[in-house]
N, C-alpha and C. Protein backbone atom coordinates (compact mmCIF):
# COMPACT_ATOMS: atom_id res chain seq x y z
N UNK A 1 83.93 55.51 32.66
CA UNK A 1 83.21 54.82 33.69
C UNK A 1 83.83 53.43 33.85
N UNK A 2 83.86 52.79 35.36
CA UNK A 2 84.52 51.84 35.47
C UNK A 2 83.51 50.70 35.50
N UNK A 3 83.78 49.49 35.22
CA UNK A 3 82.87 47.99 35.08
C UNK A 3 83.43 47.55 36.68
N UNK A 4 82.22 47.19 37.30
CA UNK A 4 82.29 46.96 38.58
C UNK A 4 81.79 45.10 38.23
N UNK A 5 82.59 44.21 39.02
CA UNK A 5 82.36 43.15 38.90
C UNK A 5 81.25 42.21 40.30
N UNK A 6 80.34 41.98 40.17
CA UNK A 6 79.35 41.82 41.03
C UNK A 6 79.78 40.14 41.25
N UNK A 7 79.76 39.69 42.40
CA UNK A 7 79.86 38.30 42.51
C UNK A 7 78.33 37.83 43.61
N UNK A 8 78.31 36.81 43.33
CA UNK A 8 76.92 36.34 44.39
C UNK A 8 77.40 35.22 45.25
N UNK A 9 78.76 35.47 45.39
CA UNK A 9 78.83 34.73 46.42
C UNK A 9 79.21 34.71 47.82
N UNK A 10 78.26 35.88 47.67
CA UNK A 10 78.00 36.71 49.30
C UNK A 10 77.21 35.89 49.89
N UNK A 11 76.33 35.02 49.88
CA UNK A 11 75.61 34.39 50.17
C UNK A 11 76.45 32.86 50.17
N UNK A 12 76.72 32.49 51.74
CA UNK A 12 77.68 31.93 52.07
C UNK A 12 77.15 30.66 53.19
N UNK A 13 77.54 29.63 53.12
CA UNK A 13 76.95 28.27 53.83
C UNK A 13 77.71 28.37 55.16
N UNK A 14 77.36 28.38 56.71
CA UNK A 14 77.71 28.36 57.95
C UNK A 14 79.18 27.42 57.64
N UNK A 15 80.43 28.20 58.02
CA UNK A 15 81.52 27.31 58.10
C UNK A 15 82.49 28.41 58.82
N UNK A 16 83.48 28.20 58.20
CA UNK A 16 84.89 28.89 58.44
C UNK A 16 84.91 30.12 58.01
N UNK A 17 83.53 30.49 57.13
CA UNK A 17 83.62 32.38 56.91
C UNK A 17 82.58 32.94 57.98
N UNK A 18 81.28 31.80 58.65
CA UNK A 18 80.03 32.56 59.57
C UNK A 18 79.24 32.01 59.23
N UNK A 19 78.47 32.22 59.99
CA UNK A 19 76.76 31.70 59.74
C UNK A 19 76.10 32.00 58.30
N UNK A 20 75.31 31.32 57.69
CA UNK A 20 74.86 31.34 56.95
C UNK A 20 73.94 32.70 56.69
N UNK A 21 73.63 33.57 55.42
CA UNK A 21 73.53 34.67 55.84
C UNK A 21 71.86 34.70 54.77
N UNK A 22 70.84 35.03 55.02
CA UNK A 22 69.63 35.04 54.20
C UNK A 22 69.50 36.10 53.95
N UNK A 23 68.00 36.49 52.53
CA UNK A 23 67.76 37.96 52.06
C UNK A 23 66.03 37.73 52.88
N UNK A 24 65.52 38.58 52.81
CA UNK A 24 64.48 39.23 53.66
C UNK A 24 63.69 40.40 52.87
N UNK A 25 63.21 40.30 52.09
CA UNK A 25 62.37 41.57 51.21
C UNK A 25 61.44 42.58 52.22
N UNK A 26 61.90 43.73 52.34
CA UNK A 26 60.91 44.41 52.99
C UNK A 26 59.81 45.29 52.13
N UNK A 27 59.03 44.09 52.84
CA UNK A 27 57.23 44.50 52.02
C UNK A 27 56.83 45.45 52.95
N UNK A 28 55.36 46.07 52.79
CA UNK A 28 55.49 46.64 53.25
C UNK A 28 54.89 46.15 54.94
N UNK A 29 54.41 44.89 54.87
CA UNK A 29 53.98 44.43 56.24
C UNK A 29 55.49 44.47 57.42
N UNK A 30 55.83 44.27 56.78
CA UNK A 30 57.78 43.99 57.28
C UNK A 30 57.90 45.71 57.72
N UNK A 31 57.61 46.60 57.01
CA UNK A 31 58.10 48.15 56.95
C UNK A 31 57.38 48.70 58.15
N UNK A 32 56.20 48.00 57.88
CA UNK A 32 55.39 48.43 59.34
C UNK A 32 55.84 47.63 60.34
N UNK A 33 55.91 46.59 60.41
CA UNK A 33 56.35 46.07 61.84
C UNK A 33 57.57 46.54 62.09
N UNK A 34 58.70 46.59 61.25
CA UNK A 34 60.14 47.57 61.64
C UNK A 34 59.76 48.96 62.43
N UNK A 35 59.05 49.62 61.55
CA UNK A 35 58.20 50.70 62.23
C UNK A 35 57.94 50.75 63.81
N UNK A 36 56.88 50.14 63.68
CA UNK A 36 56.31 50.35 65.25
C UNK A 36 57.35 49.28 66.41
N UNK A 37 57.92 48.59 66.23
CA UNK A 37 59.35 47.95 66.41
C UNK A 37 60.29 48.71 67.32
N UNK A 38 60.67 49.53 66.60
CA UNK A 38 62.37 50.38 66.30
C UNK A 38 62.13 50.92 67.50
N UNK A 39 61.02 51.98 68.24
CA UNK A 39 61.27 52.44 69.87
C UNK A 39 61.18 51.45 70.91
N UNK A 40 61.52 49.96 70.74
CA UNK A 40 61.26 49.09 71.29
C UNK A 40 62.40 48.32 71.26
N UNK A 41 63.16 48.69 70.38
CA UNK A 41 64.67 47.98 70.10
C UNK A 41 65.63 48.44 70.61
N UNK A 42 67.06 48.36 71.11
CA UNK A 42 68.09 48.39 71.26
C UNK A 42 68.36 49.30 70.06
N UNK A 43 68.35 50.69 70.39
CA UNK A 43 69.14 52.27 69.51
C UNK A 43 70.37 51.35 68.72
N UNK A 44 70.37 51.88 67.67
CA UNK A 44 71.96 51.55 66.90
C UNK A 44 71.60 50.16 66.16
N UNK A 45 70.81 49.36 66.58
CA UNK A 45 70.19 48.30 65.52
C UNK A 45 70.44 48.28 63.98
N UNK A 46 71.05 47.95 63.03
CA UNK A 46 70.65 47.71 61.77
C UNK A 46 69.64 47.35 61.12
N UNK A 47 69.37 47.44 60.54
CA UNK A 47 67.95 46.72 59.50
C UNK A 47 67.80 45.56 59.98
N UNK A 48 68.63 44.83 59.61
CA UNK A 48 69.60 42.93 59.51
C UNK A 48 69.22 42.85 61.44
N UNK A 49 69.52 43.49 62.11
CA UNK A 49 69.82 43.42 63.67
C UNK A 49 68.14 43.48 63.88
N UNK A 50 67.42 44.68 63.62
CA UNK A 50 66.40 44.85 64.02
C UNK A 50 65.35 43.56 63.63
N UNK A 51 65.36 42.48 62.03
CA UNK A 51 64.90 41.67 61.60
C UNK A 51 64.88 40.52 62.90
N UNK A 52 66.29 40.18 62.96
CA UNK A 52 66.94 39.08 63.55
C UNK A 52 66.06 39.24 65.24
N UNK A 53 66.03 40.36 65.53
CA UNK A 53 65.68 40.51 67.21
C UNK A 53 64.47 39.70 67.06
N UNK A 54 63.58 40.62 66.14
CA UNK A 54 62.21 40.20 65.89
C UNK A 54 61.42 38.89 65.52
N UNK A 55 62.46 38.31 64.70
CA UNK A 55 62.18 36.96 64.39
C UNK A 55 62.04 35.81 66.07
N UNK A 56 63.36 36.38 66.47
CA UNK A 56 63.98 35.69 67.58
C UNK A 56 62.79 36.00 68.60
N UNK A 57 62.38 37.05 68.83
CA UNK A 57 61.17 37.48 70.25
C UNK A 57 59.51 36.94 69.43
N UNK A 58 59.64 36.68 68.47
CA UNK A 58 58.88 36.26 67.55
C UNK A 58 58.50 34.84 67.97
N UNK A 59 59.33 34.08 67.65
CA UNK A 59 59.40 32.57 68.10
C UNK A 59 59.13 32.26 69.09
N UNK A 60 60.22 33.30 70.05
CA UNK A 60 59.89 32.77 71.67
C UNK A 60 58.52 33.02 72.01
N UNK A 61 57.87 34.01 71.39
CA UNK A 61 56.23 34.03 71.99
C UNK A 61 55.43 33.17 71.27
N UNK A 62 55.86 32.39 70.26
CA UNK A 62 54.76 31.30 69.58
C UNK A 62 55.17 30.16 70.12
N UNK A 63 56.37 29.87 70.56
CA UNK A 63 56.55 28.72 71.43
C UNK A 63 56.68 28.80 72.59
N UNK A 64 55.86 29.75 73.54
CA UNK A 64 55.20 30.26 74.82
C UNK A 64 56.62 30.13 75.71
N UNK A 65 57.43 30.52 74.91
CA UNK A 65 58.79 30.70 76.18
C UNK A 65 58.97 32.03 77.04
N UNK A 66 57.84 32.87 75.97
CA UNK A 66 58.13 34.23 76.74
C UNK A 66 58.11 34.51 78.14
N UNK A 67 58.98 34.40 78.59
CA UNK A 67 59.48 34.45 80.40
C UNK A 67 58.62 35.48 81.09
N UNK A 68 57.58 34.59 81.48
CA UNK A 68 56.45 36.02 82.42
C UNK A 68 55.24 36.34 81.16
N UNK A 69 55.58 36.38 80.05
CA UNK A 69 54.00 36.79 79.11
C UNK A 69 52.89 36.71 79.94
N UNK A 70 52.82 35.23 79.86
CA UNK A 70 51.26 35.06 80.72
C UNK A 70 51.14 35.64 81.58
N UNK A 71 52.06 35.40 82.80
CA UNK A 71 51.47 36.22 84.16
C UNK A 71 51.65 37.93 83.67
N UNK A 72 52.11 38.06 83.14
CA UNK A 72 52.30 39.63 82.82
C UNK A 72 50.97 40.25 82.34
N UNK A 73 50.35 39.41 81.45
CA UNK A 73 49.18 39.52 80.68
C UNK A 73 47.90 39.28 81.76
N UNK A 74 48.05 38.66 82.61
CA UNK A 74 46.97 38.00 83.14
C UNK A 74 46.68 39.05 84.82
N UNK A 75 48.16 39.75 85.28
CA UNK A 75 48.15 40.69 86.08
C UNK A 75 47.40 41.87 85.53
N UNK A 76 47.88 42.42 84.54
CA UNK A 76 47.46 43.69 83.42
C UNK A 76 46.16 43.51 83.59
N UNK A 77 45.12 42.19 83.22
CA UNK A 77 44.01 41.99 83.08
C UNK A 77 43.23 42.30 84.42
N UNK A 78 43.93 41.66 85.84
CA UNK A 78 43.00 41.75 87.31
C UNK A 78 43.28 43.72 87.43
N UNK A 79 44.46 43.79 87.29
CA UNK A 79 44.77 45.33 86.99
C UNK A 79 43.98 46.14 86.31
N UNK A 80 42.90 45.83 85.18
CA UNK A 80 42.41 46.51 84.12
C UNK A 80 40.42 46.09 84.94
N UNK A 81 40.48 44.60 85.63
CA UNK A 81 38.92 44.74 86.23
C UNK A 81 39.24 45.45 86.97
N UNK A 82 40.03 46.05 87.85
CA UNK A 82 39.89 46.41 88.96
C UNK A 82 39.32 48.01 88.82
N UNK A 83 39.44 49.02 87.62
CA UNK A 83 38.77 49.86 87.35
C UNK A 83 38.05 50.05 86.35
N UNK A 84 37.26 48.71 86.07
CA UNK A 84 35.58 49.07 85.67
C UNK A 84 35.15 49.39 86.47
N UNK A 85 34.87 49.63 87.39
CA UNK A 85 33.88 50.16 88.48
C UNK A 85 33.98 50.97 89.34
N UNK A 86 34.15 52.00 89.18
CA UNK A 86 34.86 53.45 89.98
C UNK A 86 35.08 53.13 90.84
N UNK A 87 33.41 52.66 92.03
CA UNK A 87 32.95 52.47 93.28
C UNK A 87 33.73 51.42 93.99
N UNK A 88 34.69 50.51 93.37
CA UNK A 88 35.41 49.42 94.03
C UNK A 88 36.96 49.91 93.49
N UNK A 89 37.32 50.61 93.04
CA UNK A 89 38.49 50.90 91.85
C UNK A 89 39.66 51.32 93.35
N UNK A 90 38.73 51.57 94.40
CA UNK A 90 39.76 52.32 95.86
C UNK A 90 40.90 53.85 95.56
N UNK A 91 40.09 54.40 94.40
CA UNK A 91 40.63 55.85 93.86
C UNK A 91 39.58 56.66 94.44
N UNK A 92 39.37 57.57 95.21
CA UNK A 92 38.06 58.35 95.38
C UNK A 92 38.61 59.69 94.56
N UNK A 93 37.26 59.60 93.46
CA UNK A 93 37.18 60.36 92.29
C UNK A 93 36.60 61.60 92.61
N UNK A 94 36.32 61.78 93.56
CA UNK A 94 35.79 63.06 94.16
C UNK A 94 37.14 63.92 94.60
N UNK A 95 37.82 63.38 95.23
CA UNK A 95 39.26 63.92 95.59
C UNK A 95 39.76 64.70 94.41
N UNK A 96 40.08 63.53 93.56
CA UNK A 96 40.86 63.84 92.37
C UNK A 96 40.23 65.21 91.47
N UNK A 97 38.58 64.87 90.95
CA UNK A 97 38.46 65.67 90.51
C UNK A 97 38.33 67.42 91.40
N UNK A 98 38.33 67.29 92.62
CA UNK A 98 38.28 69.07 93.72
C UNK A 98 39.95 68.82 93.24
N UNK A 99 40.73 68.28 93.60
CA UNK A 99 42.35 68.57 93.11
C UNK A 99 42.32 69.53 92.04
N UNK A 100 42.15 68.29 90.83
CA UNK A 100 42.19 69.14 89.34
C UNK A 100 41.66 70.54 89.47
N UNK A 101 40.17 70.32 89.67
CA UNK A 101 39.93 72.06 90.39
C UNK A 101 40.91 72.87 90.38
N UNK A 102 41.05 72.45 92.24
CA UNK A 102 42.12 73.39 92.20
C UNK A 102 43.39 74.08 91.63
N UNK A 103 44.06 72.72 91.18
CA UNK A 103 44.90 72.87 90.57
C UNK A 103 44.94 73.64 88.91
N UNK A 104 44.48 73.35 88.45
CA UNK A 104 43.44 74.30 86.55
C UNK A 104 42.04 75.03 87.58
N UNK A 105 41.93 75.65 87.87
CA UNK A 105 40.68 76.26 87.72
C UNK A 105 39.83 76.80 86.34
N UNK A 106 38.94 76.70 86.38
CA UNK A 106 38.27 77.18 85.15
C UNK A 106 37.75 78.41 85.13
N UNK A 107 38.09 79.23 84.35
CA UNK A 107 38.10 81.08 84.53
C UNK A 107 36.50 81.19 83.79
């Protein structure tokens, strides 16, 4: 068996080799947010890639840069009163449900 020589000085200060490079323990709060994450990411992501996105879209929404959040959030919301109330919702549910009818009948 061969003696493999381990060095730690992979962990390297921003210069003439790159950016400075950090460790990141994935607990399991981390495992879950990677989780529900990953169909939301850019396919082909690394671990390291998928962290980095997250941190980065992370920030931008705690320092309210997220481009559109609010109005996005606040449309969704007039979007979401607009069908509490069938009777104003401008869907006539009578339609829909003789459709379904027709369309599935029930034997």
């Amino acid at each position: 068996m061969t003696a493999v020589a381990v060095s730690h000085a992979a962990v390297r200060s921003e210069g003439a080799d790159g950016p400075r490079r950090i460790q990141v323990t994935e607990d399991p709060e981390l495992a879950r947010a990677l989780r529900l994450a990953a169909p939301l990411l850019a396919s082909g992501l690394s671990r390291a890639g998928q962290v980095r996105e997250l941190a980065i879209t992370g920030v931008r929404r705690l320092a309210g840069s997220d481009a559109g959040g609010a109005d996005r959030a606040a449309l969704l919301r007039r979007l979401a009163d607009r069908f509490r109330d069938p009777a104003d919702a401008g869907i006539d549910c009578d339609a829909l449900r003789d459709g379904k009818r027709r369309a599935w009948p029930a034997d």
